[in-house]
Protein backbone atom coordinates (compact mmCIF):
# COMPACT_ATOMS: atom_id res chain seq x y z
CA UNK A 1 0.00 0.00 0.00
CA UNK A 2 1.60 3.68 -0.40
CA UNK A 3 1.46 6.57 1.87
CA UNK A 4 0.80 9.55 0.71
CA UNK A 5 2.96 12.52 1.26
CA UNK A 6 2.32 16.39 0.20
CA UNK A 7 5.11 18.79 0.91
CA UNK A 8 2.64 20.75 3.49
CA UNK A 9 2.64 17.57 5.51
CA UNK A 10 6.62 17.03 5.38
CA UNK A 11 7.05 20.56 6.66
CA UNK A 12 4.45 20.07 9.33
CA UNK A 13 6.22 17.10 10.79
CA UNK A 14 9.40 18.87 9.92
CA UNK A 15 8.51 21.54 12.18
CA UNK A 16 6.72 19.22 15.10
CA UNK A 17 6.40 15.71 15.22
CA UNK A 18 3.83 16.33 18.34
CA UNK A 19 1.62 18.89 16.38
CA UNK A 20 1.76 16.77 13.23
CA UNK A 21 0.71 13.53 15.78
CA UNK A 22 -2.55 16.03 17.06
CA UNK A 23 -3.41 16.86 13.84
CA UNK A 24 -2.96 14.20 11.25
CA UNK A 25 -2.64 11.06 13.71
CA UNK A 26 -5.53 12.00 16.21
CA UNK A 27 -7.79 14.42 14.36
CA UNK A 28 -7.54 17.13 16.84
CA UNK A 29 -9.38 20.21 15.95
CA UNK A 30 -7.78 23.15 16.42
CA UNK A 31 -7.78 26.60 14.41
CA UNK A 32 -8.27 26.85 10.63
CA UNK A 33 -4.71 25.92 8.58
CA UNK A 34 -3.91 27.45 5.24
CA UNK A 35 -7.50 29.05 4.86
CA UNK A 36 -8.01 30.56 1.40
CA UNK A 37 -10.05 33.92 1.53
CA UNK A 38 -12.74 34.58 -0.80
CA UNK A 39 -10.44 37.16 -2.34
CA UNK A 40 -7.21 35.13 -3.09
CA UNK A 41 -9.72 32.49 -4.25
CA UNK A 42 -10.72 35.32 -6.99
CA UNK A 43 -7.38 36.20 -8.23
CA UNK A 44 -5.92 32.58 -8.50
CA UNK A 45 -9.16 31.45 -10.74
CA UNK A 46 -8.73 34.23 -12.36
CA UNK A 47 -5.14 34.01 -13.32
CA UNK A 48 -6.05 30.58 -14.20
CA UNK A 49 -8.05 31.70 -16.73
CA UNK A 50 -6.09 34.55 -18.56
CA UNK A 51 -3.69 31.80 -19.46
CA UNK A 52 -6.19 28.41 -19.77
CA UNK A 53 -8.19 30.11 -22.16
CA UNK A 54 -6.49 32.59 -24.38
CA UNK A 55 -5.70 31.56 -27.97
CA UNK A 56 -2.43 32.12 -27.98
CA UNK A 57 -2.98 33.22 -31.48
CA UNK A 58 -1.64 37.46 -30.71
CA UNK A 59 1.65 37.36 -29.21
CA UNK A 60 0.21 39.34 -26.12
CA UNK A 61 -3.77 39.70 -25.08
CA UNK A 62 -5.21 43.40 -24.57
CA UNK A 63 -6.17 44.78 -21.28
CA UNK A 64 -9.79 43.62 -21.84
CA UNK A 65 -8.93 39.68 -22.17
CA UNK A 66 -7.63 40.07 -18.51
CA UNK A 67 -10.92 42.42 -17.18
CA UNK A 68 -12.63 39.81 -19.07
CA UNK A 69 -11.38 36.67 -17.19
CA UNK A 70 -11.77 39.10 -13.64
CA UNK A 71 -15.56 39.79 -14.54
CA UNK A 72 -15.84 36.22 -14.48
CA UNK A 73 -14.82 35.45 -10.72
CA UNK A 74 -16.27 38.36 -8.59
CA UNK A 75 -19.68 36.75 -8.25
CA UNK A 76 -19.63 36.71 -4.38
CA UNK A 77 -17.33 39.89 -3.68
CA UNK A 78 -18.35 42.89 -2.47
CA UNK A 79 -18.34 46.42 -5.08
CA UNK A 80 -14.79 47.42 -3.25
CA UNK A 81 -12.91 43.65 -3.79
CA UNK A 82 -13.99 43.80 -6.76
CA UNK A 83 -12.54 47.03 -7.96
CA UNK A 84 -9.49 46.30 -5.69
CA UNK A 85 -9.09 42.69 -7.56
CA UNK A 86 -9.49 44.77 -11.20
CA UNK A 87 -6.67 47.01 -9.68
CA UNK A 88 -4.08 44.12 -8.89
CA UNK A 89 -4.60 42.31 -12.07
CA UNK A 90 -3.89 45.31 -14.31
CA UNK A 91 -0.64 45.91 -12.12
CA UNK A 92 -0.12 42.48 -13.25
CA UNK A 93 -0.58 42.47 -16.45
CA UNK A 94 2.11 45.50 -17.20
CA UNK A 95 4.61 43.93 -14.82
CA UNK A 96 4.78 40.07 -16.15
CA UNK A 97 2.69 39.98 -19.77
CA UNK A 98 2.71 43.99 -21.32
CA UNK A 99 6.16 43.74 -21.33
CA UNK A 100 6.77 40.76 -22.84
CA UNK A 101 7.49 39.92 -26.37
CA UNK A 102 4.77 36.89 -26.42
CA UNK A 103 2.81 35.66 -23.33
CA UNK A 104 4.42 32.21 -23.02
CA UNK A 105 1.86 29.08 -22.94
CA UNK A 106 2.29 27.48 -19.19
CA UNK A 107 2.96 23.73 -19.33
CA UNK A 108 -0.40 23.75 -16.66
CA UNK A 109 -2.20 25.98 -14.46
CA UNK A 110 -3.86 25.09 -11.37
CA UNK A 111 -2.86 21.40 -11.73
CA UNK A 112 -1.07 18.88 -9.26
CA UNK A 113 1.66 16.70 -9.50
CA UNK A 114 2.78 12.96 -8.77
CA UNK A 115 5.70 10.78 -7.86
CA UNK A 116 6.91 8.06 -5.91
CA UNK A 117 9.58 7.23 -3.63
CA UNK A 118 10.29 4.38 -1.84
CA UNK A 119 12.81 3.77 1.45
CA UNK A 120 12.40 1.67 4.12
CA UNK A 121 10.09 -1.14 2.25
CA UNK A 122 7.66 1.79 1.97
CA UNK A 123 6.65 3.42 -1.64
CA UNK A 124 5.87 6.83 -0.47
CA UNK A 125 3.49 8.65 -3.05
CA UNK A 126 4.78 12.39 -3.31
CA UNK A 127 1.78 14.64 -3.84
CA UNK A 128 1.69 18.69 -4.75
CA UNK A 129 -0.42 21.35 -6.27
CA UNK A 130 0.92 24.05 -8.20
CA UNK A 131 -0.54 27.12 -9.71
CA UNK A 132 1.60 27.65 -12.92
CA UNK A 133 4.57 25.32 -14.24
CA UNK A 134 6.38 27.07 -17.52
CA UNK A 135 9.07 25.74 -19.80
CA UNK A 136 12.47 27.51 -19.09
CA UNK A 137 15.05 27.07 -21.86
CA UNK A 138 16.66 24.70 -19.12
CA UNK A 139 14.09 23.08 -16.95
CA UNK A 140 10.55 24.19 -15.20
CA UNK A 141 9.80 26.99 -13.25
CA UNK A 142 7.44 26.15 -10.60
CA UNK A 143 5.13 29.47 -10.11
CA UNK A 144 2.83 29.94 -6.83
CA UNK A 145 0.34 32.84 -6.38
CA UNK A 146 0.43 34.67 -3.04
CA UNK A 147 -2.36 36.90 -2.16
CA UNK A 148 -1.09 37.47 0.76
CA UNK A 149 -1.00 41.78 1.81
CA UNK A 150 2.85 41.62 2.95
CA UNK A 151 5.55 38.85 1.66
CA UNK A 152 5.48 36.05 4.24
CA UNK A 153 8.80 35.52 5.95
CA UNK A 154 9.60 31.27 5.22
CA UNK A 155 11.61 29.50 7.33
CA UNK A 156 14.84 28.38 4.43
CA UNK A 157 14.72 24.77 5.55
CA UNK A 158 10.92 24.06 5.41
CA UNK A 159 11.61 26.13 1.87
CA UNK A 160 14.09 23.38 0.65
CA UNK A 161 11.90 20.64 1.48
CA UNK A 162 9.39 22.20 -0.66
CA UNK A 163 11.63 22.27 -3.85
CA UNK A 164 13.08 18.43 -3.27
CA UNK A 165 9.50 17.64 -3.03
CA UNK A 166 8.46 19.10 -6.38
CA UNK A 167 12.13 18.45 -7.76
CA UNK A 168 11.49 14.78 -7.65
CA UNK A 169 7.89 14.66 -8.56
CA UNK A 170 8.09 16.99 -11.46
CA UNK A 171 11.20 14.77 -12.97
CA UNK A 172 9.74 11.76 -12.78
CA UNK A 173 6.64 13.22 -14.38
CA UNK A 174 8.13 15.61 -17.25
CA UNK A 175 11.89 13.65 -17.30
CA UNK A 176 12.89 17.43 -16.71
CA UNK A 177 14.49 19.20 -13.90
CA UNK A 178 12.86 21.65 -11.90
CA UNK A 179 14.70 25.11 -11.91
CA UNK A 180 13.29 27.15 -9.77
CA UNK A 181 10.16 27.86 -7.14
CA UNK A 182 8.75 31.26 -7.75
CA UNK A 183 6.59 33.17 -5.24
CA UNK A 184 4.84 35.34 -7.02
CA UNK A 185 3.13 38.30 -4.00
CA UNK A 186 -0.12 39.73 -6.35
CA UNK A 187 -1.03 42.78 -4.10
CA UNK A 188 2.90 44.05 -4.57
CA UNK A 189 4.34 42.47 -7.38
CA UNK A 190 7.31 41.21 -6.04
CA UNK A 191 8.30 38.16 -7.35
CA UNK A 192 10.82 35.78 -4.85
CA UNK A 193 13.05 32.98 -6.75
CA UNK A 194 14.14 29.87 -4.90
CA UNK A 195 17.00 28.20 -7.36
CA UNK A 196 16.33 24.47 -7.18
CA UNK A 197 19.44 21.89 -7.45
CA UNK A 198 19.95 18.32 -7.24
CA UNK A 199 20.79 18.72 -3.54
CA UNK A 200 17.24 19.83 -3.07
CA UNK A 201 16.16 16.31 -4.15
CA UNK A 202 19.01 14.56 -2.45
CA UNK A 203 17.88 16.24 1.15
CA UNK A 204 14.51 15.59 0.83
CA UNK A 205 14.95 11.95 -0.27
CA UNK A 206 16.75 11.87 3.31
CA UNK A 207 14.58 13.37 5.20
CA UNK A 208 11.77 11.23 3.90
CA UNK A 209 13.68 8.19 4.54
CA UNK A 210 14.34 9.23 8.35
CA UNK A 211 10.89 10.16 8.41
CA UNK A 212 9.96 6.21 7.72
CA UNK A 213 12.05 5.00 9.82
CA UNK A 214 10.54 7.38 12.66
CA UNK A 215 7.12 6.07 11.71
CA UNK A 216 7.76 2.22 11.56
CA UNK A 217 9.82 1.70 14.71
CA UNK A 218 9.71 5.25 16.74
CA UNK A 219 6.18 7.05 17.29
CA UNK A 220 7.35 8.82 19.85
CA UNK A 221 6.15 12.85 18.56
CA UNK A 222 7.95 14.05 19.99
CA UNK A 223 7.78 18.08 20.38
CA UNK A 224 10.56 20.48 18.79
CA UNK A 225 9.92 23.82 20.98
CA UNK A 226 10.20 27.05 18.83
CA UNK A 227 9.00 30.35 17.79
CA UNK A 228 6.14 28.47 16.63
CA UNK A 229 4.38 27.51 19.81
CA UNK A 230 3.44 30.87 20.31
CA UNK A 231 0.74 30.70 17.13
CA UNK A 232 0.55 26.63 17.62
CA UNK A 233 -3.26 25.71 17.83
CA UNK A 234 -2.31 22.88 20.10
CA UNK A 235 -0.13 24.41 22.48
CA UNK A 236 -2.94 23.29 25.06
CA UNK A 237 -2.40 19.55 24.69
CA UNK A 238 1.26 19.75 24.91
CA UNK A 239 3.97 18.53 27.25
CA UNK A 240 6.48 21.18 26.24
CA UNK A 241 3.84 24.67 26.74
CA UNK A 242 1.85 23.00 29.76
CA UNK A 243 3.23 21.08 32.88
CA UNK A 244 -0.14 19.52 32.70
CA UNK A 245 -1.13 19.75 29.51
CA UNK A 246 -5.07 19.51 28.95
CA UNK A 247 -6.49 16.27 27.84
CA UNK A 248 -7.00 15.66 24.45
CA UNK A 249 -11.37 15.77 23.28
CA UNK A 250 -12.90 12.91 23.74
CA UNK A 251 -13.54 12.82 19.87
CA UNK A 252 -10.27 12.51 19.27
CA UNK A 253 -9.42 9.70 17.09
CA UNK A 254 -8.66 6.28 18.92
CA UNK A 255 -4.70 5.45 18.53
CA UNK A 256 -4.77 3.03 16.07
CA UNK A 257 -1.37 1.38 16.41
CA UNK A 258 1.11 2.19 13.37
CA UNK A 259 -0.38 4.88 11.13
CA UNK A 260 1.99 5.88 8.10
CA UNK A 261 -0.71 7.15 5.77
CA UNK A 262 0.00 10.74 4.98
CA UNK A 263 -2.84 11.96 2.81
CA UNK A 264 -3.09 15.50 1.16
């Protein structure tokens, strides 16, 4: 049977084996992960559209292909998100398609990627979702939207897992290399490039293997205390915040013995 692995779950147990255990393991609820406004929602579908459904025939759509493709996604934002949304995207459009000599066809938008791995006896199944991947002249860029109001500060390690991740799904898929991870921040423009390398895939093919081997024999979650227990949603339930930590719900999910699935 394999276990599936997305790079948002490697980081998480990365980061805390005892927060993954609450979350993933025992089905503790605590608050909302990764939540996707309305308005980021908007934009990505959006984007998604501008360069799904163009021709490709011009060289480089007009202004009124992309308020075109934004009149299509505002159906449950309010008169101001709207006309803020209609401001970002024609910010966009100068900075990465005006200025171009032809708007390049993306290899996929809004799609998700697979590959295996296997270590330990185990054949992990490497899972991600992407919202662009383009051709470079040597390898794939890997493109992610942010919607975010201010550049998110990344912690350079949980960033590298990230890139082995997609390095070694996206090779096995496409027999071509992944180049580089591109944050791309909509509400300023800034665009952030992560190089990727073959040590990207060689660390995370390690730290997946250790990660099996902590899984099969250890089980111990144990907690890695850090600058994230201060935002950690179950900083209640744990050993290192509380000298008596509060009991977990009673829905919790029974313990079920060894548990190596690691669904998206």
């Amino acid at each position: 049977m394999p276990y599936f692995l997305s790079a948002a779950k490697l980081q998480s147990y990365y980061r805390c084996p005892q927060a993954y255990y609450f979350r993933y393991e025992r089905k503790v609820e605590g608050a909302a992960f990764y939540g996707s406004a309305i308005m980021g929602t908007s934009l990505h579908q959006a984007l998604a559209q501008i360069y799904q459904d163009w021709h490709y025939q011009d060289a480089i759509p007009r202004i009124d292909w992309i308020e075109y493709c934004w009149s299509q996604q505002t159906k449950d934002l309010t008169s101001t998100q709207i006309n803020e949304g209609r401001g970002i995207l024609r910010r966009y459009y100068y900075a990465y398609i005006a200025n171009q000599s032809a708007m390049r066809k993306p290899v996929a938008v809004e799609g998700k990627i697979q590959g295996t791995l296997r270590t330990e006896n185990l054949e992990f199944v490497l899972s991600g979702r992407y919202d662009r991947l383009d051709y470079l002249d040597d390898g794939l860029e890997l493109i992610d939207y942010k919607s975010a109001k201010e550049v998110e500060s990344m912690e350079p390690d949980e960033v590298d897992l990230q890139i082995g991740l997609y390095y070694l799904a996206l090779e096995q898929r496409y027999q071509r290399n992944l180049k580089q991870l591109s944050l791309l921040y909509l509400r300023t423009g800034e665009k952030i490039v992560f190089p990727a390398t073959v040590e990207h895939r060689q660390r995370v093919e390690a730290v997946i293997s250790d990660l099996a081997v902590e899984l099969r024999q250890d089980q111990r979650w144990l907690p890695f205390p850090g600058g994230q227990c201060d935002r950690c949603a179950y900083a209640r339930y744990c050993p290192a915040m509380r000298a008596e930590p509060d009991p977990l719900p009673e829905d919790a999910k029974p313990e079920a013995g060894l548990q190596l699935v690691l669904s998206i």
